[in-house]
Protein backbone atom coordinates (compact mmCIF):
# COMPACT_ATOMS: atom_id res chain seq x y z
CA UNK A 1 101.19 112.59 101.89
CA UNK A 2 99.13 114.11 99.45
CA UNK A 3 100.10 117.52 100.27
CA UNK A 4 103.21 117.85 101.75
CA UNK A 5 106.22 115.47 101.60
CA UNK A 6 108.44 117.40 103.25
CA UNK A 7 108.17 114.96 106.72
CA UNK A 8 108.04 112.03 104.33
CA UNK A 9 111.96 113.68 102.89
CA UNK A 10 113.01 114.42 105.85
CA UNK A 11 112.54 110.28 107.01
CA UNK A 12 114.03 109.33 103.91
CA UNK A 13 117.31 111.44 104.57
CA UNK A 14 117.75 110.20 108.10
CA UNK A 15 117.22 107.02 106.68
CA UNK A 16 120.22 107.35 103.97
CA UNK A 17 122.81 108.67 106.82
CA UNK A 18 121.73 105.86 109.01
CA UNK A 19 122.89 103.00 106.44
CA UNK A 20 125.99 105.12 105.22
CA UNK A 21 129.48 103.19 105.97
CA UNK A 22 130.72 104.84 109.41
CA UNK A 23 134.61 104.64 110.51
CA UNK A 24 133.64 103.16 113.55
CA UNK A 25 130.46 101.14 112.89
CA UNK A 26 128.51 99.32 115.96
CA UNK A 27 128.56 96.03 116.96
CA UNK A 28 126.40 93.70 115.44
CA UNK A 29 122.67 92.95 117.60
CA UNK A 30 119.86 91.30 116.17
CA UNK A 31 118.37 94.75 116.58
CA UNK A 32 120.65 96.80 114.70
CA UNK A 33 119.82 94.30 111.66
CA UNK A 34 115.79 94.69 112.68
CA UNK A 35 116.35 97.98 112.21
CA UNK A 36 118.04 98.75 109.68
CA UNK A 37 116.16 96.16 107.31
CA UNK A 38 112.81 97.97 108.55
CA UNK A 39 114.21 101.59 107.65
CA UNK A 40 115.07 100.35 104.19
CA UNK A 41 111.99 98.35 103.56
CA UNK A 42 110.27 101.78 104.43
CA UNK A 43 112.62 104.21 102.72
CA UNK A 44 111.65 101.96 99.61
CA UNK A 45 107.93 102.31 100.60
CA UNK A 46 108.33 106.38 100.66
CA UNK A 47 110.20 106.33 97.27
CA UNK A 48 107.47 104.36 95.48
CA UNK A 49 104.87 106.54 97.33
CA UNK A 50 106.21 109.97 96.59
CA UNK A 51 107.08 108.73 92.82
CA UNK A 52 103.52 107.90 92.87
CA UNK A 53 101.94 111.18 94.07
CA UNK A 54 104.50 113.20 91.87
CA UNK A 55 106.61 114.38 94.96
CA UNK A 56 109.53 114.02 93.11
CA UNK A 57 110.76 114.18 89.94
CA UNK A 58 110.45 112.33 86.75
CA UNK A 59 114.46 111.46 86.86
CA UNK A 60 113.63 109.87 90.42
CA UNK A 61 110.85 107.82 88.80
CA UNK A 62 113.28 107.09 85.58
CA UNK A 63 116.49 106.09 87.75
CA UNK A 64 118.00 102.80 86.91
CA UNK A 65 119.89 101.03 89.67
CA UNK A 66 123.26 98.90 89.49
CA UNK A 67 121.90 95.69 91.02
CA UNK A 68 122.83 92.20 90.90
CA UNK A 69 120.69 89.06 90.41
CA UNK A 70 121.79 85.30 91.25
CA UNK A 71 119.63 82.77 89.66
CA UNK A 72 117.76 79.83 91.44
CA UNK A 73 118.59 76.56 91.90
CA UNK A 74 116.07 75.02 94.50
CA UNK A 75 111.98 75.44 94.26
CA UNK A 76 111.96 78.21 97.33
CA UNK A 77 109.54 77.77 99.44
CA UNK A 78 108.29 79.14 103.47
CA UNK A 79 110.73 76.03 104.65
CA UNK A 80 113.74 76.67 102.49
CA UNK A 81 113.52 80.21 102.03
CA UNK A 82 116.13 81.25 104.02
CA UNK A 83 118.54 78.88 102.72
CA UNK A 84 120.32 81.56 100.68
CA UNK A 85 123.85 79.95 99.66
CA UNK A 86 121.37 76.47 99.29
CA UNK A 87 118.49 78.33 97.22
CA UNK A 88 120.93 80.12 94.64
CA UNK A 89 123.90 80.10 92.70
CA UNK A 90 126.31 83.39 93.25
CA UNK A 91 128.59 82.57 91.40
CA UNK A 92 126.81 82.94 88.57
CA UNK A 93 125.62 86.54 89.90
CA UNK A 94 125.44 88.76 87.34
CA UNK A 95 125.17 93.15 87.27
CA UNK A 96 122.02 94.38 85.86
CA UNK A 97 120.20 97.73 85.70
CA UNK A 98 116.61 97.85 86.80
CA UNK A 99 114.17 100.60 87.53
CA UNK A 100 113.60 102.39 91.05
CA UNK A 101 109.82 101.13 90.78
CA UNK A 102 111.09 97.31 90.20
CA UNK A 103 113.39 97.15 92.90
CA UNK A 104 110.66 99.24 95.21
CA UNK A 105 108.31 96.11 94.44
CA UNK A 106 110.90 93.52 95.31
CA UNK A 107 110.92 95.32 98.75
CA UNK A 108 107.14 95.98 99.29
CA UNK A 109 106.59 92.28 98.48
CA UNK A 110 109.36 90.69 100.09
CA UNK A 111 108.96 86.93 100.06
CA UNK A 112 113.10 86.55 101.41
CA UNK A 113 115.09 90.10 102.31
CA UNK A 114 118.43 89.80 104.29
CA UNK A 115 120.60 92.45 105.26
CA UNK A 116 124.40 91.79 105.05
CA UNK A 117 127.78 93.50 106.59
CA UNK A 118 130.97 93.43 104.79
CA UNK A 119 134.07 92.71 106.80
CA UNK A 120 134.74 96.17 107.98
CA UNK A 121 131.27 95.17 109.98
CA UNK A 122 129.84 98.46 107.57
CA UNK A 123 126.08 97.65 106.20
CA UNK A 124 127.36 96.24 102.51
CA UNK A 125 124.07 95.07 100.81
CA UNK A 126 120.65 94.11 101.01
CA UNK A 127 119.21 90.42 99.79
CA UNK A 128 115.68 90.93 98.59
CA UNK A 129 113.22 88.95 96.47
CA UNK A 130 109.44 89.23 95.66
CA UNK A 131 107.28 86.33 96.72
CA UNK A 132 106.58 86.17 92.47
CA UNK A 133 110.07 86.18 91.88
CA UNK A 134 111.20 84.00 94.36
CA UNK A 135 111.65 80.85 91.99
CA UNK A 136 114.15 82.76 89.12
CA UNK A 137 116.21 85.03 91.01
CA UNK A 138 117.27 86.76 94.12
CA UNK A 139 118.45 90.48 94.13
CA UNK A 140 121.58 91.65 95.58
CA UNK A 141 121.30 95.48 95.99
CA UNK A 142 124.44 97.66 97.69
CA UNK A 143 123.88 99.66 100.05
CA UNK A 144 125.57 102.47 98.28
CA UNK A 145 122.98 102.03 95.73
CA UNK A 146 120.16 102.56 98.21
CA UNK A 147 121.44 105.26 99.86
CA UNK A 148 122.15 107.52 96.97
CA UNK A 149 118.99 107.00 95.84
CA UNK A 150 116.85 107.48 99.28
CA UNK A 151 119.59 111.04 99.78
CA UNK A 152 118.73 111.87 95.95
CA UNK A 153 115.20 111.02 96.34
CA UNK A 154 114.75 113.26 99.89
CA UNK A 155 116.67 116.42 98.18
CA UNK A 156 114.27 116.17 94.69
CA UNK A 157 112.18 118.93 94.99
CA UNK A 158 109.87 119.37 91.82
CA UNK A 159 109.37 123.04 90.45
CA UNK A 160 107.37 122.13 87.17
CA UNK A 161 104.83 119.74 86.44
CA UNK A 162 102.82 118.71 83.13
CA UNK A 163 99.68 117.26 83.10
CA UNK A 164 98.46 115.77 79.47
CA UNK A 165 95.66 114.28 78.89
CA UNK A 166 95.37 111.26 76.92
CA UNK A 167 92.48 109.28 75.23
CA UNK A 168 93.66 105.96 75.50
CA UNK A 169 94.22 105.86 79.23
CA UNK A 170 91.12 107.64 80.26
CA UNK A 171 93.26 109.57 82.85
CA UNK A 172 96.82 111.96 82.33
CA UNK A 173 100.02 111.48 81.95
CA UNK A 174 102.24 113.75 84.22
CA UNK A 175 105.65 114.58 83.71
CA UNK A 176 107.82 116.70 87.05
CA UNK A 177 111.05 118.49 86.27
């Protein structure tokens, strides 16, 4: 990955069309949900890793995403944890903005993730919380969200990059356009 993310784009794209409503969507099969949860835990992987090696640029790495968060009202633990309508209160689910790297995190260290269909049997959102966040809230992220950014992310092609180094880090800060 360190020197070309072209392949790495290219998953990430097929990934985005694969989660995109369809007019015609298929049945549901515990498969289709297997897979589809594992392309989107990985499409988050490949977002945090190419934001990482400066495959894309800094307005990837700056994007805030319309999420929701529903508070907890149980102590989650391995027993419970799937006890999502037990475990937290949505109707107190409120919108928030949080960064691409958060909500990569909340994937990559997925204590509970869940991947729901609206009633036109279309992919609607992902359920996804952090084994440290498990006890305050749980994440409710659309699958419009996630797509734009994973299509976004596989078309971001950086053409400049600055490299400045700075004392107080010991390393460089590096900006892509």
């Amino acid at each position: 990955m360190a020197i070309e993310s072209l392949y790495w784009k290219e998953e990430l794209a097929r990934i985005a069309k694969t989660i995109r409503p369809a007019s015609k969507p298929k049945r549901w099969s515990e498969r289709a949900v297997c897979v589809v949860e594992r392309d989107v835990m990985i499409g988050f992987f490949i977002v945090r890793r190419m934001v990482e090696l400066y495959k894309v640029s800094s307005v990837i790495a700056k994007m805030q995403l319309d999420v929701f968060s529903a508070p907890v009202t149980a102590n989650v633990t391995k027993m419970n944890r799937f006890a999502l309508e037990e475990n937290y209160n949505w109707n107190a689910e409120k919108a928030e903005r949080k960064s691409v790297a958060y909500i990569c995190n909340q994937c990559i260290h997925a204590y509970i993730s869940f991947v729901d269909r609206g009633p036109d049997r279309n992919w609607s959102d992902l359920l996804v919380v952090s084994d440290y966040d498990r006890n305050n809230v749980i994440w409710r992220v659309p699958f419009k969200t996630i797509s734009n950014l994973f299509e976004a992310a596989s078309n971001d092609w950086p053409v400049y990059v600055q490299m400045t180094y700075e004392a107080k880090l010991g390393d460089y800060k590096v900006t892509t356009d």
